[in-house]
N, C-alpha and C. Protein backbone atom coordinates (compact mmCIF):
# COMPACT_ATOMS: atom_id res chain seq x y z
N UNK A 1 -27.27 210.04 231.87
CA UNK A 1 -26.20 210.34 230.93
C UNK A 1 -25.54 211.65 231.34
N UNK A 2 -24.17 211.51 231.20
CA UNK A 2 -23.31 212.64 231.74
C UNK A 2 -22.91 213.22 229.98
N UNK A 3 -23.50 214.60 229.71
CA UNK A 3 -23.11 215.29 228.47
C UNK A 3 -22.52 216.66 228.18
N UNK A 4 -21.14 216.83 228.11
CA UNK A 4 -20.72 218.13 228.10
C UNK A 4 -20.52 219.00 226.81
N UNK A 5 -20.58 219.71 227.16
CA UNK A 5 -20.16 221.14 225.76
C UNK A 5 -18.69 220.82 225.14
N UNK A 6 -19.17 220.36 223.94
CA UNK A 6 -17.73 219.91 222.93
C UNK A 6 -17.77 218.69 222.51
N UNK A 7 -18.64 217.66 223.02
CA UNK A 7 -18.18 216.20 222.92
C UNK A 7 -18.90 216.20 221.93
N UNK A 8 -18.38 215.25 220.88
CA UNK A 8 -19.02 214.52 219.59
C UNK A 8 -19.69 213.43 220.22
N UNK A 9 -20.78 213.00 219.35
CA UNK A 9 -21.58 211.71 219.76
C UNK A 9 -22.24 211.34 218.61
N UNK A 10 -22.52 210.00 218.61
CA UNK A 10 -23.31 209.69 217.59
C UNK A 10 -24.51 209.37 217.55
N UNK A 11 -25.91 209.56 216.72
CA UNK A 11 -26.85 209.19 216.67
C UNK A 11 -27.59 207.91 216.05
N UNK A 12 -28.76 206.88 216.23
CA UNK A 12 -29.25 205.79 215.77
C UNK A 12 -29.65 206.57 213.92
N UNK A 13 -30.05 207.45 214.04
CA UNK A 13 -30.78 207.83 212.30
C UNK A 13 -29.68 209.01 212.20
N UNK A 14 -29.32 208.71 210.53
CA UNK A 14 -28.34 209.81 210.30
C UNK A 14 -29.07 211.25 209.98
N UNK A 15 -28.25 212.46 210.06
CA UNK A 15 -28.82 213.51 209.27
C UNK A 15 -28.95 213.31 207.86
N UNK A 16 -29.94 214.33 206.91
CA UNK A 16 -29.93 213.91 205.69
C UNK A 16 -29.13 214.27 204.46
N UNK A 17 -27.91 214.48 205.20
CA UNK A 17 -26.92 214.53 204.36
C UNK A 17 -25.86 213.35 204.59
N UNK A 18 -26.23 212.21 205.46
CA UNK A 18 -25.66 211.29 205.50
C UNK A 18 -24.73 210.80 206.63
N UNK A 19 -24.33 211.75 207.39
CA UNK A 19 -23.81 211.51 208.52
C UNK A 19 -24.42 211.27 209.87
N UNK A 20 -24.00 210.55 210.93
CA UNK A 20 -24.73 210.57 211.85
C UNK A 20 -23.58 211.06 213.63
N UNK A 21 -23.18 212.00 213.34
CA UNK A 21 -22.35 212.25 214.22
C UNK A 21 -22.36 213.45 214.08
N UNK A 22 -22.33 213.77 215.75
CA UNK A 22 -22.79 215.72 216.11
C UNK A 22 -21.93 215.89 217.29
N UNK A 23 -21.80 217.16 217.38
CA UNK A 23 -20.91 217.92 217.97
C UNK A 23 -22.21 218.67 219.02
N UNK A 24 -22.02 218.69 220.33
CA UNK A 24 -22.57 219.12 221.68
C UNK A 24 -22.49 220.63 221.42
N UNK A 25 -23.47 221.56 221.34
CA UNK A 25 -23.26 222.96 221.27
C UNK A 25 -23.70 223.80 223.20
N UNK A 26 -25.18 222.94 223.65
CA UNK A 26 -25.71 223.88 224.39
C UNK A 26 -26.05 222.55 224.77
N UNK A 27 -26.33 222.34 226.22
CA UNK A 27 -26.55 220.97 226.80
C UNK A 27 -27.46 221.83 228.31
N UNK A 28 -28.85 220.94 228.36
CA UNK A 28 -29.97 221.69 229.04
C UNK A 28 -31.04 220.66 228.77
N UNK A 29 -32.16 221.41 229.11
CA UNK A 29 -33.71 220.59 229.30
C UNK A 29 -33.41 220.18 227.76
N UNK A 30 -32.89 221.03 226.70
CA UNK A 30 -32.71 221.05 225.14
C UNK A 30 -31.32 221.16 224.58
N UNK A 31 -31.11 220.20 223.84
CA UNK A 31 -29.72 220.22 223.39
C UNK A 31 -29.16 221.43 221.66
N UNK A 32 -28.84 222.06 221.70
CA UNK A 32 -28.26 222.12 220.80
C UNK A 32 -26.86 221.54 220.06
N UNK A 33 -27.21 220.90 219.14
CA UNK A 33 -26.48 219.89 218.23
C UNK A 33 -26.36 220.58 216.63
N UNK A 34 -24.69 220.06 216.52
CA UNK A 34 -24.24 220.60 215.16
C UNK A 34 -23.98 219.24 214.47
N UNK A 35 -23.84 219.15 213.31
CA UNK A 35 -23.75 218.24 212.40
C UNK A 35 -22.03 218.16 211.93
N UNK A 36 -21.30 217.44 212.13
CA UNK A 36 -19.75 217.47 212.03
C UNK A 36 -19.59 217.81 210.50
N UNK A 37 -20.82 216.98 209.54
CA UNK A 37 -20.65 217.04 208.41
C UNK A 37 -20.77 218.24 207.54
N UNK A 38 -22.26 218.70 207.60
CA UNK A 38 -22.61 220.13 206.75
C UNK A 38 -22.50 221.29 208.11
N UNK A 39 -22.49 221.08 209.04
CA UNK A 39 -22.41 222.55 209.90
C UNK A 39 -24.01 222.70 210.42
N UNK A 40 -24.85 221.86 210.02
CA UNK A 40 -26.00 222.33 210.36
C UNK A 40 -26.34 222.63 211.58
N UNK A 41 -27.20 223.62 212.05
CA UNK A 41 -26.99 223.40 213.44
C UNK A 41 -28.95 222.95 214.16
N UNK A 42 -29.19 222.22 214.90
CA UNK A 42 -30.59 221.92 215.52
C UNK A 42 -30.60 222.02 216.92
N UNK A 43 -32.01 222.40 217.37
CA UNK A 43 -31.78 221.55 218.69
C UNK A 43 -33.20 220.87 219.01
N UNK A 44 -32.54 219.70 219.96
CA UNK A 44 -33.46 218.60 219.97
C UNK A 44 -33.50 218.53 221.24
N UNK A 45 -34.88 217.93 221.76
CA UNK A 45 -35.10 217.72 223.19
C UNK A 45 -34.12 216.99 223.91
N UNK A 46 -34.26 216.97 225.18
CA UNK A 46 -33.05 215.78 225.89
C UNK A 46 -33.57 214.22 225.94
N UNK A 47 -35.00 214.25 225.98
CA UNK A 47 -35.59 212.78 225.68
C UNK A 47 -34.87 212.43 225.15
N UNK A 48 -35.20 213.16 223.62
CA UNK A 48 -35.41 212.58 221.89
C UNK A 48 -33.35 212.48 221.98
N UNK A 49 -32.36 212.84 222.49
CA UNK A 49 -31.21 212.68 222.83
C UNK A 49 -30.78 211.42 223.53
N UNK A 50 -31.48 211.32 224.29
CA UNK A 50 -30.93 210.31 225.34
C UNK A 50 -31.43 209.15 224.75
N UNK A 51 -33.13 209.27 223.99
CA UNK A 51 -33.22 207.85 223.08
C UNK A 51 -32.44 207.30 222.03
N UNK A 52 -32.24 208.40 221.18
CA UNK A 52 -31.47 207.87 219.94
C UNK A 52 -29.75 207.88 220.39
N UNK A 53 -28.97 208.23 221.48
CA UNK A 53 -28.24 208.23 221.19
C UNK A 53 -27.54 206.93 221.14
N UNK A 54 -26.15 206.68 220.31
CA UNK A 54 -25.44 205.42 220.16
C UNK A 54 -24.45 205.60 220.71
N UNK A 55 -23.31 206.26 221.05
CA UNK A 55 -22.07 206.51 221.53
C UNK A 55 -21.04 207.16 221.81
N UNK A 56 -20.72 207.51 221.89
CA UNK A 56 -19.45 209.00 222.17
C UNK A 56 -18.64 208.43 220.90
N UNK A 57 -17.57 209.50 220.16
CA UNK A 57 -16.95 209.48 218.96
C UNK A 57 -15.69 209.81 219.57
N UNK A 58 -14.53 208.88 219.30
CA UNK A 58 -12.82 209.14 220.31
C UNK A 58 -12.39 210.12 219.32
N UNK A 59 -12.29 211.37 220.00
CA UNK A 59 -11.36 212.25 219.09
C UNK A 59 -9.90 212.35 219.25
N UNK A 60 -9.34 212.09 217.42
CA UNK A 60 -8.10 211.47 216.94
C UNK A 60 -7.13 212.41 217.41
């Protein structure tokens, strides 16, 4: 998977505020990921990334 700094993407399980689409902060062995919805910000392994992810999001 080719993943750059900025791209939205979406995930298989939403965050728990209901959304499931994040914004690329820091892209590495570990991703940092923001939540489009509340701002939250995490970061998650590149595994646990590359498993759940579902798709890139076309920005309007």
């Amino acid at each position: 998977m080719n993943f750059e700094v900025g791209q939205i993407i979406k995930m298989k399980k939403p965050h728990p505020c209901g959304n499931n689409s994040w914004e690329i902060l820091r892209v590495g062995m570990d991703f940092r990921l923001r939540c489009t919805w509340c701002n939250h910000q995490v970061m998650i392994p590149r595994t646990t990334v590359e498993k759940s992810f579902k798709g890139f999001v076309e920005k309007a």
